[in-house]
PDB file of N, CA and C in Angstrom:
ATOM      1  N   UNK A   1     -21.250  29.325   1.028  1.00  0.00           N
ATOM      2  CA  UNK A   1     -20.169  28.849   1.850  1.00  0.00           C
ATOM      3  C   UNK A   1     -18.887  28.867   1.020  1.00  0.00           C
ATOM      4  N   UNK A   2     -18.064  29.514   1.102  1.00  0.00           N
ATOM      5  CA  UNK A   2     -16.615  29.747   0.502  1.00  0.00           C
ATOM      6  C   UNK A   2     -15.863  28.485   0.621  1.00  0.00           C
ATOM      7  N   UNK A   3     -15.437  27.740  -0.489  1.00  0.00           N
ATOM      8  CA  UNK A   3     -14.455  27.127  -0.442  1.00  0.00           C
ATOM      9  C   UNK A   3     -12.776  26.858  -0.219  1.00  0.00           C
ATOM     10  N   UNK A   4     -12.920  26.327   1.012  1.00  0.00           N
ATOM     11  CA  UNK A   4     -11.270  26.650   1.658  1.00  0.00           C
ATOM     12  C   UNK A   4     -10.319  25.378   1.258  1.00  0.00           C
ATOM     13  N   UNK A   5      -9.437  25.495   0.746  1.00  0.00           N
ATOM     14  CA  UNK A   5      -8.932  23.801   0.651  1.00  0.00           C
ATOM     15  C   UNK A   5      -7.845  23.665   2.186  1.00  0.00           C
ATOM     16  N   UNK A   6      -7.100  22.615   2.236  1.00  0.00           N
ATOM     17  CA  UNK A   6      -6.254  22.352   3.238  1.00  0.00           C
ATOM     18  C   UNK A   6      -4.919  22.991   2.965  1.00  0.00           C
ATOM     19  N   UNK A   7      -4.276  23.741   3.830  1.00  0.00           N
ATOM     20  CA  UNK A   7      -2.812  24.255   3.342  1.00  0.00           C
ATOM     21  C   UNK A   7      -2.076  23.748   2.235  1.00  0.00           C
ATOM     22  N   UNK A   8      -1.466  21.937   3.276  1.00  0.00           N
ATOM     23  CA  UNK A   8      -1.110  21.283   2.421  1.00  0.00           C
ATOM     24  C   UNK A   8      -1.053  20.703   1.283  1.00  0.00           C
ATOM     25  N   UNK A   9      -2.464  20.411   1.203  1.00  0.00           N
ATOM     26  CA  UNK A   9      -2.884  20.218  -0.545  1.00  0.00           C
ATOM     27  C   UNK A   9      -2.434  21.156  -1.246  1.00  0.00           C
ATOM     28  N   UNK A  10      -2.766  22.694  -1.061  1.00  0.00           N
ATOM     29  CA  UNK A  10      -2.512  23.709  -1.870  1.00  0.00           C
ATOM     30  C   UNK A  10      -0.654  23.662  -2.117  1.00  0.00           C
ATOM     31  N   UNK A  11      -0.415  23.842  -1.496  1.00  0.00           N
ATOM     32  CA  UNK A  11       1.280  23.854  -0.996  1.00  0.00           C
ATOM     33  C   UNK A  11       1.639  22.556  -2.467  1.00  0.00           C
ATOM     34  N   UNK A  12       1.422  21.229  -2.036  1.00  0.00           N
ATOM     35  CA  UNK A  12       1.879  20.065  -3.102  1.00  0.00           C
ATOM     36  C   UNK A  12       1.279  20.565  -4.343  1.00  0.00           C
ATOM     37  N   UNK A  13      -0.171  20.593  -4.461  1.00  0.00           N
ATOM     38  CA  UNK A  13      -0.293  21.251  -6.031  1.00  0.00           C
ATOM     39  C   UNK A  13       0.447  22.579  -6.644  1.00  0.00           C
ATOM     40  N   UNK A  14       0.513  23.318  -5.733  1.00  0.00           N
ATOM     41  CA  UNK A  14       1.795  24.015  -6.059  1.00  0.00           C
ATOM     42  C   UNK A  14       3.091  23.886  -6.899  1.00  0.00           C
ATOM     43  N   UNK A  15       3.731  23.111  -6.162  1.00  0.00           N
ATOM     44  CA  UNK A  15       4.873  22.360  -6.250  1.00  0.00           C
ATOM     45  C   UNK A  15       4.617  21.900  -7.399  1.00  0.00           C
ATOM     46  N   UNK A  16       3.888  20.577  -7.709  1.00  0.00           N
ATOM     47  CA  UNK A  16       3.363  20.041  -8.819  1.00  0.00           C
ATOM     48  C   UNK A  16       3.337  21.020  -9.603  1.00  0.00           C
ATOM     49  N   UNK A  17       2.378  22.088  -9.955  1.00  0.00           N
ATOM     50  CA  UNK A  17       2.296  23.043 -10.676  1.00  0.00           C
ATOM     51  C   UNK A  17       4.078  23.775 -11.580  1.00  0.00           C
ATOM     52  N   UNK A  18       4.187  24.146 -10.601  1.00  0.00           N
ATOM     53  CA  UNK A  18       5.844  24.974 -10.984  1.00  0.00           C
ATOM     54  C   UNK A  18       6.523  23.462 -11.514  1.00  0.00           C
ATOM     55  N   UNK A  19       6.479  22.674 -10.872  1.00  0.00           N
ATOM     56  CA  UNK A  19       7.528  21.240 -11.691  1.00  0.00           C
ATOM     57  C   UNK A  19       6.808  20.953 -13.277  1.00  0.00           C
ATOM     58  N   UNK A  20       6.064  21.319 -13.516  1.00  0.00           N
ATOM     59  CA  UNK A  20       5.155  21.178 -14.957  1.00  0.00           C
ATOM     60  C   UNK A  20       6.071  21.991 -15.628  1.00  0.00           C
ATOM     61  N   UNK A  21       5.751  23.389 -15.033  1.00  0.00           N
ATOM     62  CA  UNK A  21       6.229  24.857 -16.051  1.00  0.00           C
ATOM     63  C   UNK A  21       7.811  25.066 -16.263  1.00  0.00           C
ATOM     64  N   UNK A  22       8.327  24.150 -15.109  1.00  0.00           N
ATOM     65  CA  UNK A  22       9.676  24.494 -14.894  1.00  0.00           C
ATOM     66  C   UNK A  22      10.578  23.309 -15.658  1.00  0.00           C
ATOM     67  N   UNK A  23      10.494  22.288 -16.055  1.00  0.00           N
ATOM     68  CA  UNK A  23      10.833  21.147 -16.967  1.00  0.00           C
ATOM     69  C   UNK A  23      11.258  21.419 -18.005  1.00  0.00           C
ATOM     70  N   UNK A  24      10.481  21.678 -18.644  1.00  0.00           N
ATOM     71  CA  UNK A  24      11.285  22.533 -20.593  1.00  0.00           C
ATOM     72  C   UNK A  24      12.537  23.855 -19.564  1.00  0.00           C
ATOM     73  N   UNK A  25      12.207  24.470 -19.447  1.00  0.00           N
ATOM     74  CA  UNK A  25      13.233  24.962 -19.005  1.00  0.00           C
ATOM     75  C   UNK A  25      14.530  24.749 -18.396  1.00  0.00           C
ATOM     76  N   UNK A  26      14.556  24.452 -17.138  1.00  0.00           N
ATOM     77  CA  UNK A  26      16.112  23.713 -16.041  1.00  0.00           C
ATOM     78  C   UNK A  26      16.403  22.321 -16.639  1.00  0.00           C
ATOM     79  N   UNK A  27      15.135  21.729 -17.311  1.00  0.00           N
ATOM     80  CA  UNK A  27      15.691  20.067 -17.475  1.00  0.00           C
ATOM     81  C   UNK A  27      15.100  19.069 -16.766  1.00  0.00           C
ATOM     82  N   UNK A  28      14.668  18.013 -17.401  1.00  0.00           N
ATOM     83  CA  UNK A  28      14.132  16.867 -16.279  1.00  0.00           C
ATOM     84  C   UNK A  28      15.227  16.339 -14.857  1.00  0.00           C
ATOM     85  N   UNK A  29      15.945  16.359 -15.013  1.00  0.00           N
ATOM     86  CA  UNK A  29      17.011  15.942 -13.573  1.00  0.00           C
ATOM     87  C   UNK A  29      17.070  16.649 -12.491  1.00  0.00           C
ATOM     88  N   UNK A  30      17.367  18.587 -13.304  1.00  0.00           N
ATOM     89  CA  UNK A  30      17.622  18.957 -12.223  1.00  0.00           C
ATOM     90  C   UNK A  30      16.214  19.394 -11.290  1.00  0.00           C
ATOM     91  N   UNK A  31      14.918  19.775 -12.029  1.00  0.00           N
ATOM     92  CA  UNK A  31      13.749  19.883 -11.796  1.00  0.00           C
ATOM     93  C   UNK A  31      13.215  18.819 -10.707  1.00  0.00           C
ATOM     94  N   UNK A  32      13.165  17.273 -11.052  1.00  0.00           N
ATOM     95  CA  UNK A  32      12.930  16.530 -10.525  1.00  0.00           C
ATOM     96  C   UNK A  32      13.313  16.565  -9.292  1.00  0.00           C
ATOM     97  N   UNK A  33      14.948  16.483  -9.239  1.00  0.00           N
ATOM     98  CA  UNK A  33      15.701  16.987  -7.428  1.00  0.00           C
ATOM     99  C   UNK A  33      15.478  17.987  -7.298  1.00  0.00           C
ATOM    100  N   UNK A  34      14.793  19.149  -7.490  1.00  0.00           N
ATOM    101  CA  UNK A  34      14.937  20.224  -6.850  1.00  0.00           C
ATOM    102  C   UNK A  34      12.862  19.678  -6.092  1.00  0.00           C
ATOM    103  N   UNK A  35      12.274  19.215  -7.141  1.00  0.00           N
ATOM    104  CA  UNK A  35      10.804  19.004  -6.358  1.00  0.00           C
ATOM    105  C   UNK A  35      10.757  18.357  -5.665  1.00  0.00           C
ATOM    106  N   UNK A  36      11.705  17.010  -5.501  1.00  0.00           N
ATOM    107  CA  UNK A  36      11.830  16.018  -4.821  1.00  0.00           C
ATOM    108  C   UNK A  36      12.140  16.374  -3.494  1.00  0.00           C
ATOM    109  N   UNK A  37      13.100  17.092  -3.661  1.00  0.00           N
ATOM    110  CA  UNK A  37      14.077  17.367  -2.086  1.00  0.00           C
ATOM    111  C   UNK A  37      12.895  19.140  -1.598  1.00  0.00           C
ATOM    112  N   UNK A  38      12.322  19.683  -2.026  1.00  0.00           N
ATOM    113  CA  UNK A  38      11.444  20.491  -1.949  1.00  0.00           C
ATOM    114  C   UNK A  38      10.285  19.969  -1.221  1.00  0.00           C
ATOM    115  N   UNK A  39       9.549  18.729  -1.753  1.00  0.00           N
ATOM    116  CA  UNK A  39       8.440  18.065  -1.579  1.00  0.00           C
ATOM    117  C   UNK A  39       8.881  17.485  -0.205  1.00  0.00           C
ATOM    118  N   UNK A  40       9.760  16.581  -0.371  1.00  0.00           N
ATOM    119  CA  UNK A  40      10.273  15.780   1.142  1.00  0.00           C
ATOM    120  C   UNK A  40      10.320  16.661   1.901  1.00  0.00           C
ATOM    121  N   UNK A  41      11.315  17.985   2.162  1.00  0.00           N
ATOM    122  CA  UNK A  41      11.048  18.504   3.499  1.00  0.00           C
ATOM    123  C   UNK A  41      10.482  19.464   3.997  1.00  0.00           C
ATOM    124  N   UNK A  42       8.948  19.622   2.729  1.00  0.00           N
ATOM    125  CA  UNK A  42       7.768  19.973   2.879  1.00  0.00           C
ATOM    126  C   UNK A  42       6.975  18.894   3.773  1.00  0.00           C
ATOM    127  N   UNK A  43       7.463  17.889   3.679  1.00  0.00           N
ATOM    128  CA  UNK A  43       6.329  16.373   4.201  1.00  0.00           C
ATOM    129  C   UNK A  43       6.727  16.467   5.823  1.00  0.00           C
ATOM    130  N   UNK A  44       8.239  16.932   5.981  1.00  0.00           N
ATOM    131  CA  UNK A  44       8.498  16.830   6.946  1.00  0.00           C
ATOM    132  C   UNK A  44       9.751  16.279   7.332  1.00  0.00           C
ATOM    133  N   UNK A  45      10.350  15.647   6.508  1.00  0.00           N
ATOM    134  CA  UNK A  45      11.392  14.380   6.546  1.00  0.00           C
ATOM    135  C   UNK A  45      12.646  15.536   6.974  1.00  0.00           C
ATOM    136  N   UNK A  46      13.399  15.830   8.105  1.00  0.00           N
ATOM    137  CA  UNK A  46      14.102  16.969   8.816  1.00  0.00           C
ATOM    138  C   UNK A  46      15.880  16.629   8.588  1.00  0.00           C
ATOM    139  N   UNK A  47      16.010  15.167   8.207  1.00  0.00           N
ATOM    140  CA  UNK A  47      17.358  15.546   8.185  1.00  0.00           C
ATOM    141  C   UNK A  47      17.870  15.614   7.021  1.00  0.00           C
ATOM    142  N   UNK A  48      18.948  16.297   6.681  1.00  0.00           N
ATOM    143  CA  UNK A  48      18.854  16.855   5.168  1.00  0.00           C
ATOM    144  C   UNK A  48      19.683  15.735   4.697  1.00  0.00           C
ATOM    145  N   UNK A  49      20.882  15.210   5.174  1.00  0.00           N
ATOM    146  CA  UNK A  49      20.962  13.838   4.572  1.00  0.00           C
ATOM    147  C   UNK A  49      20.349  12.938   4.250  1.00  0.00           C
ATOM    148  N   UNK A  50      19.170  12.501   5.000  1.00  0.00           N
ATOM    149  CA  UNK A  50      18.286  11.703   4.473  1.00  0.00           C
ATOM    150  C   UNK A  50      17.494  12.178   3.151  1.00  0.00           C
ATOM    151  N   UNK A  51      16.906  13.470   2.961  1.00  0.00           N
ATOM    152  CA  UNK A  51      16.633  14.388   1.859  1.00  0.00           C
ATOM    153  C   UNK A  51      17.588  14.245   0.732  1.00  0.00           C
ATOM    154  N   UNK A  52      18.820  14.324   1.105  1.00  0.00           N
ATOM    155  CA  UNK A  52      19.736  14.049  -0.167  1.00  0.00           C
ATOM    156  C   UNK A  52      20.063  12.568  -0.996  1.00  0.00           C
ATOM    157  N   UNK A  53      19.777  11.996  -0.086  1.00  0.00           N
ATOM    158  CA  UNK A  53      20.300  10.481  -0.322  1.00  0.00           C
ATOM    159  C   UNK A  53      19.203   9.845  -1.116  1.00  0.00           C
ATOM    160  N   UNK A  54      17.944  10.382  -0.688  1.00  0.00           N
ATOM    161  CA  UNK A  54      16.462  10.000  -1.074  1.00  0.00           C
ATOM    162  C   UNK A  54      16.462  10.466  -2.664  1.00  0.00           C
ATOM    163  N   UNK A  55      17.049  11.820  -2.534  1.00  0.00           N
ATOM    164  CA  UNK A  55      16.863  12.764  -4.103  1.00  0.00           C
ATOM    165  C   UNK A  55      17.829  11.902  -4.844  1.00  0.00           C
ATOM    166  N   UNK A  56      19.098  11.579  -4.536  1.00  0.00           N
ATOM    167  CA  UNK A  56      20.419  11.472  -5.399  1.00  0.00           C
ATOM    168  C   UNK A  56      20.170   9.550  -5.726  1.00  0.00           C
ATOM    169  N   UNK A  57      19.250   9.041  -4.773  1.00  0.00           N
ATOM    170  CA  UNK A  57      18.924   7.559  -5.200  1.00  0.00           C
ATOM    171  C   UNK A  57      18.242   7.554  -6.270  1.00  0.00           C
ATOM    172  N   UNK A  58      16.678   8.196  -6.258  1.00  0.00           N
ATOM    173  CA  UNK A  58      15.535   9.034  -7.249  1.00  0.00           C
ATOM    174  C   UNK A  58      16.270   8.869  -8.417  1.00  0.00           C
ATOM    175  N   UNK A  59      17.307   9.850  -8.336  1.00  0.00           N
ATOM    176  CA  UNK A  59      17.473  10.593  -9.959  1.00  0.00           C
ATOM    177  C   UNK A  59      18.282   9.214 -10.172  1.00  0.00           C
ATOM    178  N   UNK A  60      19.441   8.443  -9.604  1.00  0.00           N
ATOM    179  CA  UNK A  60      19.973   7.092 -10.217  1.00  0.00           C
ATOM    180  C   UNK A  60      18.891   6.587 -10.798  1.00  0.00           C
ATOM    181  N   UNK A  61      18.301   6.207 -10.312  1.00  0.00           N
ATOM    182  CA  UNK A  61      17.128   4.829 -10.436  1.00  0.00           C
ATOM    183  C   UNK A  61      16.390   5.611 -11.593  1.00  0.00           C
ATOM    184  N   UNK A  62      15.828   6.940 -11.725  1.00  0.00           N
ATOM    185  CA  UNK A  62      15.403   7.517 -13.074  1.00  0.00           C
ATOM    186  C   UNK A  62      16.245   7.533 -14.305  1.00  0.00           C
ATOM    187  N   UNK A  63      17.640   8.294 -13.956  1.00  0.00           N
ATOM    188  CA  UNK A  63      18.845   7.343 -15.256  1.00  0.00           C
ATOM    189  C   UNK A  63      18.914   6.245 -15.316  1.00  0.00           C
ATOM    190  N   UNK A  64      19.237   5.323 -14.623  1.00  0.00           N
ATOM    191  CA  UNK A  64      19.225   4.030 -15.199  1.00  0.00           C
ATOM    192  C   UNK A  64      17.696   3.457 -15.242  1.00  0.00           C
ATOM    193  N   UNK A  65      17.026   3.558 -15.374  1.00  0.00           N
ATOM    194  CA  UNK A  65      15.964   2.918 -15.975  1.00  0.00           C
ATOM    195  C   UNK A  65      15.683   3.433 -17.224  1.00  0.00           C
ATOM    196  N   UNK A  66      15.313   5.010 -17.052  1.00  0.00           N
ATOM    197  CA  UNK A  66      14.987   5.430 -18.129  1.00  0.00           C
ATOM    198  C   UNK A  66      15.674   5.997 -19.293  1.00  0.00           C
ATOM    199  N   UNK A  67      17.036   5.776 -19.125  1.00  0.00           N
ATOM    200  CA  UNK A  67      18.057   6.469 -19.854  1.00  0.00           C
ATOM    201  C   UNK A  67      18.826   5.068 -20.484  1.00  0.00           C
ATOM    202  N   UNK A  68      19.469   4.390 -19.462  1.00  0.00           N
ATOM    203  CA  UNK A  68      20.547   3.006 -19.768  1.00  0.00           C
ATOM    204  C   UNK A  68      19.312   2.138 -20.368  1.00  0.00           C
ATOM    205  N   UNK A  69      18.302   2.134 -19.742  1.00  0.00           N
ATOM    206  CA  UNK A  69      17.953   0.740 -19.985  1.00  0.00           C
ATOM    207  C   UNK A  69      16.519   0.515 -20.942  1.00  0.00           C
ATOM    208  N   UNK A  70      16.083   1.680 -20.685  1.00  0.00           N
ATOM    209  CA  UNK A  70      14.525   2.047 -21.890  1.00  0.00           C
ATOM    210  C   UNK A  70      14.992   2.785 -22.847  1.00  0.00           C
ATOM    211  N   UNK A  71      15.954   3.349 -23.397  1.00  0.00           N
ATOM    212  CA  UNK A  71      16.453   4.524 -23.939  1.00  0.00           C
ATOM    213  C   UNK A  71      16.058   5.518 -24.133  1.00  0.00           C
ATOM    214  N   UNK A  72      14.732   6.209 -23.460  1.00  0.00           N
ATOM    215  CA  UNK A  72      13.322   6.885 -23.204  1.00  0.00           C
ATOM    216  C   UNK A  72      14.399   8.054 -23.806  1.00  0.00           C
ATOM    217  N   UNK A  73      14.254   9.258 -24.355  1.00  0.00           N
ATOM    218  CA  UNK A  73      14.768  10.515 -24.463  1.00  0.00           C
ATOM    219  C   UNK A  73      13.993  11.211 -23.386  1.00  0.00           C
ATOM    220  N   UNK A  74      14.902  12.094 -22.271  1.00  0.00           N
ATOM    221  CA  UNK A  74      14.412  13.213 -21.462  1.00  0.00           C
ATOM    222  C   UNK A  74      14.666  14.671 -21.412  1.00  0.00           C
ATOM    223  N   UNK A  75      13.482  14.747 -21.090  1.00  0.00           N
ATOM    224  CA  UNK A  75      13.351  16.573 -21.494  1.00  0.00           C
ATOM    225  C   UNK A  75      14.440  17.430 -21.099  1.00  0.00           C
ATOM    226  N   UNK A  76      15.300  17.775 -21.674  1.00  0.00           N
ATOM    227  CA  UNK A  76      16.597  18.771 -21.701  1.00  0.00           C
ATOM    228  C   UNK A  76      16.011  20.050 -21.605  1.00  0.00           C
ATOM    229  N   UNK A  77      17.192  21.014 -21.040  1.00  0.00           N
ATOM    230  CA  UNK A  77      16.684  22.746 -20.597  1.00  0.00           C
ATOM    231  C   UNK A  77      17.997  23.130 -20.265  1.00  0.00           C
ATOM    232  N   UNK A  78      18.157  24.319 -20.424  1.00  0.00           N
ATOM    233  CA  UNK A  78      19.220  25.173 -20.472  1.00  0.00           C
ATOM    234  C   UNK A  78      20.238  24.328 -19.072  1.00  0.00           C
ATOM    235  N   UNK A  79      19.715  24.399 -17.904  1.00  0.00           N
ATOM    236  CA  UNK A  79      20.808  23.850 -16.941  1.00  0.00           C
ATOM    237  C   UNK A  79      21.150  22.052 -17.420  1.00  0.00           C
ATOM    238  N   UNK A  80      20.233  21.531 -17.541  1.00  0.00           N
ATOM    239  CA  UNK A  80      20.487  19.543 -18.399  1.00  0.00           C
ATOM    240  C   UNK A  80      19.726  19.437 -19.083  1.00  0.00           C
TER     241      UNK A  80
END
């Protein structure tokens, strides 16, 4: 019996996948919004303002936590 997985699963591990490989490269910020806002209106979420507002809150709340306030160093790449 051949193993079929579900679109969707395949589709998010995907995604997941390329956001791994693609990090050292573009940069943790811009990577993150590009999977983020990728992932969301993969899920479905249709209006693109809401998509943006969702991504551009994300990446705040990831600088200031992990930048202002943990002083965590994040993975830099040619675009950040």
């Amino acid at each position: 019996m051949p193993m079929t997985g579900n679109p969707r699963v395949l589709i998010s591990l995907f995604l997941l996948t390329a956001y791994v490989f693609v990090v050292p490269v573009a940069g943790f910020f811009v990577t993150t919004g590009a999977y983020l806002a990728a992932h969301i209106a993969f899920l479905g979420i249709r209006p693109a303002w809401l998509v943006l507002a969702v991504v551009a809150g994300a990446l705040i709340f990831l600088y200031l936590v992990f930048i202002q306030f943990l002083g965590v160093p994040i993975p830099h790449g040619a675009l950040y």
